[in-house]
N, C-alpha and C. Protein backbone atom coordinates (compact mmCIF):
# COMPACT_ATOMS: atom_id res chain seq x y z
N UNK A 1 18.30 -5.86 -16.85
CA UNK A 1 17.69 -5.38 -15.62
C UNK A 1 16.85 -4.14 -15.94
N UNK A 2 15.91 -4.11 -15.86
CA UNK A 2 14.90 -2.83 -15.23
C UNK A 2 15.48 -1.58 -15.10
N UNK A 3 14.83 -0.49 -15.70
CA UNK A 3 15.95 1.23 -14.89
C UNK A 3 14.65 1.37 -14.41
N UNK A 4 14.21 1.60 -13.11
CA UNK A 4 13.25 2.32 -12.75
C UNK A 4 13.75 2.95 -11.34
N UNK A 5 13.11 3.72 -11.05
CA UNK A 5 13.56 5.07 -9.64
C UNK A 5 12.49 4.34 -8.77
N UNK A 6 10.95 4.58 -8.94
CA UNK A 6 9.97 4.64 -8.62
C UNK A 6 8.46 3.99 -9.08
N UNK A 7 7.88 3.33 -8.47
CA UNK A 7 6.80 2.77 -8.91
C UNK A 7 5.35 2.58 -8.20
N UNK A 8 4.20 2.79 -8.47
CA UNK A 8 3.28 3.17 -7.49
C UNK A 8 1.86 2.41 -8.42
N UNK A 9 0.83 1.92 -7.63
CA UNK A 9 -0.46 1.23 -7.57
C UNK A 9 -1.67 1.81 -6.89
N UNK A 10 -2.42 2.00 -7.34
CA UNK A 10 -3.78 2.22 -6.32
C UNK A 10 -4.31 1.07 -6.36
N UNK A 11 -4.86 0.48 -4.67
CA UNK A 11 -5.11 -0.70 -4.57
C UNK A 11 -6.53 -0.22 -3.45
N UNK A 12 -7.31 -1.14 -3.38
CA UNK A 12 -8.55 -0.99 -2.80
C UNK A 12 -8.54 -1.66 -1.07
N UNK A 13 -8.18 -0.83 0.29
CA UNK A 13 -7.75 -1.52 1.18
C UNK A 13 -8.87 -1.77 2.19
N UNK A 14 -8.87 -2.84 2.43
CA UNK A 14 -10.22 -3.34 3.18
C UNK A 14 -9.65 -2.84 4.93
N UNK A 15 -8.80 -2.87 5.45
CA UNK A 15 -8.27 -2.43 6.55
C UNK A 15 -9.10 -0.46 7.04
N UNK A 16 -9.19 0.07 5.65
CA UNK A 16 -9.67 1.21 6.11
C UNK A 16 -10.56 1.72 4.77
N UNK A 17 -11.54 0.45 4.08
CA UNK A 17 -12.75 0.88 3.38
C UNK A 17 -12.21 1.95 2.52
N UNK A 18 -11.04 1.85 1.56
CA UNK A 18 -10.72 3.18 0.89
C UNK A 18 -9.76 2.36 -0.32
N UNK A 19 -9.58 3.17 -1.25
CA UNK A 19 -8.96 3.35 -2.35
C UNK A 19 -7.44 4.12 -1.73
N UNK A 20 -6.08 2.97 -1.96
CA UNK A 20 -4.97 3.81 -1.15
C UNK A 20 -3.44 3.73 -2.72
N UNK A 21 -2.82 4.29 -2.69
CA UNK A 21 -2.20 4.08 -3.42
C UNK A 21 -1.08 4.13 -2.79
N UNK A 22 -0.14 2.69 -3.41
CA UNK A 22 1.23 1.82 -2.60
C UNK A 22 2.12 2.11 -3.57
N UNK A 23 3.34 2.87 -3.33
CA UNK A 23 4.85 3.92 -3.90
C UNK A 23 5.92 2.85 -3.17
N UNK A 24 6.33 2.35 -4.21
CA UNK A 24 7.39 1.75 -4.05
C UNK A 24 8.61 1.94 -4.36
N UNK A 25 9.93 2.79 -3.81
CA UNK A 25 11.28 3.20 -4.67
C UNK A 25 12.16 1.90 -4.83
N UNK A 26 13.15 2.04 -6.24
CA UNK A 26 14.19 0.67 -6.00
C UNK A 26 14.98 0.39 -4.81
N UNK A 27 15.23 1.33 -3.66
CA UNK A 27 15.66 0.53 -2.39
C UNK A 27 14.68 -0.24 -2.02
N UNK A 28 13.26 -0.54 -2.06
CA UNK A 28 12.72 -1.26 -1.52
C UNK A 28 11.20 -0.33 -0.70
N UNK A 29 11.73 0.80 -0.45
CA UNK A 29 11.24 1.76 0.83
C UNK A 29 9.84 1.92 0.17
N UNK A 30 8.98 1.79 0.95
CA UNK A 30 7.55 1.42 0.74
C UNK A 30 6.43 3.26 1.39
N UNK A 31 5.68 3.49 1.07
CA UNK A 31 4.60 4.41 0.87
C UNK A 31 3.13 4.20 1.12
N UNK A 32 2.68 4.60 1.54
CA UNK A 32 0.82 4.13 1.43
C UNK A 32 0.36 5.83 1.99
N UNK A 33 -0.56 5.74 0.93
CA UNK A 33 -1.54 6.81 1.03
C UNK A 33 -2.28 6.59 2.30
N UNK A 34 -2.60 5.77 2.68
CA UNK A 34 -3.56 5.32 3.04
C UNK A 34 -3.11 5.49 4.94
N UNK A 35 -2.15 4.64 4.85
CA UNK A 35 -1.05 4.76 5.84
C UNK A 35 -0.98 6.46 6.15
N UNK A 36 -0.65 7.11 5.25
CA UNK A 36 -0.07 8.30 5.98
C UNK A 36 -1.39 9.10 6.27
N UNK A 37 -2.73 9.24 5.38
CA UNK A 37 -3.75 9.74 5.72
C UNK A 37 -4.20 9.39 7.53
N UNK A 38 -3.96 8.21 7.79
CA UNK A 38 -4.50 7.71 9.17
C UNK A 38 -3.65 8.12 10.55
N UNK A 39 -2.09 7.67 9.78
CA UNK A 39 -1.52 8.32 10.99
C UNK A 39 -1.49 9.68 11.20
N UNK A 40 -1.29 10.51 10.31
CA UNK A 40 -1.81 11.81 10.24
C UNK A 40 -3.14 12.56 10.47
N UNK A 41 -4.09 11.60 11.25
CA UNK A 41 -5.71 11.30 10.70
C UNK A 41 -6.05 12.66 12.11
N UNK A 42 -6.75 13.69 11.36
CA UNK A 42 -7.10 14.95 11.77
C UNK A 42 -8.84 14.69 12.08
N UNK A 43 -9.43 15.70 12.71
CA UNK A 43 -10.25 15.02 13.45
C UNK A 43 -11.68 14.65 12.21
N UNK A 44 -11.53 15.10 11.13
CA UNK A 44 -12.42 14.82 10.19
C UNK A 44 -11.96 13.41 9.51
N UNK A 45 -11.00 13.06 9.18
CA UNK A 45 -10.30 11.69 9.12
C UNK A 45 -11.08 10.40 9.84
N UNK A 46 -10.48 11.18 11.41
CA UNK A 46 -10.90 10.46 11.98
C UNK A 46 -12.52 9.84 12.80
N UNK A 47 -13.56 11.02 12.28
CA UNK A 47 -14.65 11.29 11.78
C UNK A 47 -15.33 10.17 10.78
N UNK A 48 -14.62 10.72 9.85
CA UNK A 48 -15.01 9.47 8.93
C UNK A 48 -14.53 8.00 9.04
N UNK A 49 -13.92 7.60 9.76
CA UNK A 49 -13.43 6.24 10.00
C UNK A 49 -14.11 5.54 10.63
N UNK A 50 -14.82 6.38 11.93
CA UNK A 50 -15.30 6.08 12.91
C UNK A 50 -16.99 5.77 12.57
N UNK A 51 -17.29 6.53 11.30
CA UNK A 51 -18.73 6.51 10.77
C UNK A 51 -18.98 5.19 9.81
N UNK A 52 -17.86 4.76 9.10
CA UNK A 52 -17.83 4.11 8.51
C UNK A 52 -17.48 2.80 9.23
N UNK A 53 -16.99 2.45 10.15
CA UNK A 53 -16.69 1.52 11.12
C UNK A 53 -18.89 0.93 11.49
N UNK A 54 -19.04 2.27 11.82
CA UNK A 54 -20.61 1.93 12.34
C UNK A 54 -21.14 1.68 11.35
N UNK A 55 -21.01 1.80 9.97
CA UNK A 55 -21.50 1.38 9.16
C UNK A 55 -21.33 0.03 8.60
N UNK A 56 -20.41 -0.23 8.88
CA UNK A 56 -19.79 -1.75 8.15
C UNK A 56 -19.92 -2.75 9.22
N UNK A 57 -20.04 -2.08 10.58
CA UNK A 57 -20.14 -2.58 12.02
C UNK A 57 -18.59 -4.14 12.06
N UNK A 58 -17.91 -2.82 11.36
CA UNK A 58 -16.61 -3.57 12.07
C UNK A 58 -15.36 -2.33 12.27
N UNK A 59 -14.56 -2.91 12.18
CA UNK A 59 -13.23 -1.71 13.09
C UNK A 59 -12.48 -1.17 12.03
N UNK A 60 -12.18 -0.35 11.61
CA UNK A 60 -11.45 -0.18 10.61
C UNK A 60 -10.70 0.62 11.09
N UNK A 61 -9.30 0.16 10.72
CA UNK A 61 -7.98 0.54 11.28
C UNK A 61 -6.84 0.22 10.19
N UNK A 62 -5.54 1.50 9.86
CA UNK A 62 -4.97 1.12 9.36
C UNK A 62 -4.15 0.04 10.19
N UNK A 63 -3.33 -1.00 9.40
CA UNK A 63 -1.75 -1.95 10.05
C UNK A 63 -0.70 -1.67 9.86
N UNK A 64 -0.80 -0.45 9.02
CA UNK A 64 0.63 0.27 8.89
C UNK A 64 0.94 -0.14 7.81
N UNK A 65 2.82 -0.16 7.59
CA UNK A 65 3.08 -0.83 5.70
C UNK A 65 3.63 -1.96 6.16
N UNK A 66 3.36 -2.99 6.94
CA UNK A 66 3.52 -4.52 7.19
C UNK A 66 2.03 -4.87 6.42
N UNK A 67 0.93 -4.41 5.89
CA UNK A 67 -0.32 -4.82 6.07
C UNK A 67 0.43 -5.83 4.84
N UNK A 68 -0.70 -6.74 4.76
CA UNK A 68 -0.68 -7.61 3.72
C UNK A 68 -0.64 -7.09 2.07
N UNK A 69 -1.56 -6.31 1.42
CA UNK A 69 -1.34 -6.09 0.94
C UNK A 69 -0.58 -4.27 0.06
N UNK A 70 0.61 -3.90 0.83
CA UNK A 70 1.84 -3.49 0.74
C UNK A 70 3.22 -4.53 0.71
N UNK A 71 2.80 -5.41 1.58
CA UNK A 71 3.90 -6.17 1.56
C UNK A 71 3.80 -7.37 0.20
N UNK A 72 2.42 -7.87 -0.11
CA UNK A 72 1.91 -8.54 -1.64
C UNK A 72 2.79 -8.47 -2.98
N UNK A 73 2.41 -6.17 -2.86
CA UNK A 73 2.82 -5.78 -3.90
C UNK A 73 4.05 -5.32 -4.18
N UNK A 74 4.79 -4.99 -3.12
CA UNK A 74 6.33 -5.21 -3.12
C UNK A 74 6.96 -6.50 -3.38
N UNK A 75 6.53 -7.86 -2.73
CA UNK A 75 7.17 -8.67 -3.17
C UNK A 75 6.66 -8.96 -4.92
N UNK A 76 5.78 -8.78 -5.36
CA UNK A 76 5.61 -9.02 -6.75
C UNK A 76 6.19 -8.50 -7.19
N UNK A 77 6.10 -7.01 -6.95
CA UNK A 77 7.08 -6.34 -8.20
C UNK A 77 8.42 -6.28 -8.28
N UNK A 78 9.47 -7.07 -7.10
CA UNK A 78 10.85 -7.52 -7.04
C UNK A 78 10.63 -8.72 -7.49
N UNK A 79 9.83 -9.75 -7.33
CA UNK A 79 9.77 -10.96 -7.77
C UNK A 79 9.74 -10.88 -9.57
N UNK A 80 8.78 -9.80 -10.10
CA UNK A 80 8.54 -9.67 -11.99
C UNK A 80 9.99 -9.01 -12.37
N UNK A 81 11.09 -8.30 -11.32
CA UNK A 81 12.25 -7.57 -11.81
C UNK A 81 13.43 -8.70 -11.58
N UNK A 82 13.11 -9.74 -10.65
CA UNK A 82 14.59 -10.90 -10.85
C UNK A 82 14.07 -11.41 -11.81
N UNK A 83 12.80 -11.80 -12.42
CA UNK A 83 12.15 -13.19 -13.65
C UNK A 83 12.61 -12.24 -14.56
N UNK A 84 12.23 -10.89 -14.86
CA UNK A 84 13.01 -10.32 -15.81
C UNK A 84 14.42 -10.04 -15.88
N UNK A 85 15.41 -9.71 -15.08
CA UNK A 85 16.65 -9.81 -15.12
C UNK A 85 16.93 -11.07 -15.43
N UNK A 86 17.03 -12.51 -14.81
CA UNK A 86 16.91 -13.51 -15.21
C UNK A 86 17.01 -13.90 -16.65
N UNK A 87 15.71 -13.74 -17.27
CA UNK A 87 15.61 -13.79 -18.94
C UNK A 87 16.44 -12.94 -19.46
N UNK A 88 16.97 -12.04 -19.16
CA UNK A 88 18.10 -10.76 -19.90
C UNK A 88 19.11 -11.56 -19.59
N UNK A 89 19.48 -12.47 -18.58
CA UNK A 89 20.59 -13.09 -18.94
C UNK A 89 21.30 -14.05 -19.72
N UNK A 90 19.96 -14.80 -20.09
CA UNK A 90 20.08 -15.90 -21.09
C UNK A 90 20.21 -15.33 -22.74
């Protein structure tokens, strides 16, 4: 089995036109940069969201850490730690 605490990705999120990076601990408990920049989103944040929305002339909004890809990269990286536990058992 795997020793790891903590594990983290920068992934490119089309939900809010940005570069976010997804922190994953071994309970499972999930992170997004991206996520916390928005809900936290101060009025320059939210400034830029709103500019870039008119620019792309669509909506850009975070979905929180249900989005698709948070939930992608969590299941992969529990899915590569049972295929590896797995083979450690044989």
């Amino acid at each position: 089995m795997t020793d790891w605490q903590v594990t983290a990705t920068t992934i490119y999120c089309e939900d809010i036109d940005d570069e976010v990076t997804v922190i994953v601990q071994r309970d499972g408990a999930v992170r997004c940069t991206g996520f916390d920049r928005c809900r936290n989103a101060g009025r320059d944040t939210a400034a830029l969201l709103k500019q870039k929305s008119r620019r792309l002339g669509r909506q850009l909004q975070c979905t929180g850490l249900e989005c698709p890809c948070v939930v992608q990269y969590r299941e992969r990286l529990f899915a590569e730690e049972a295929k590896t536990a797995k083979k450690a058992d044989f």
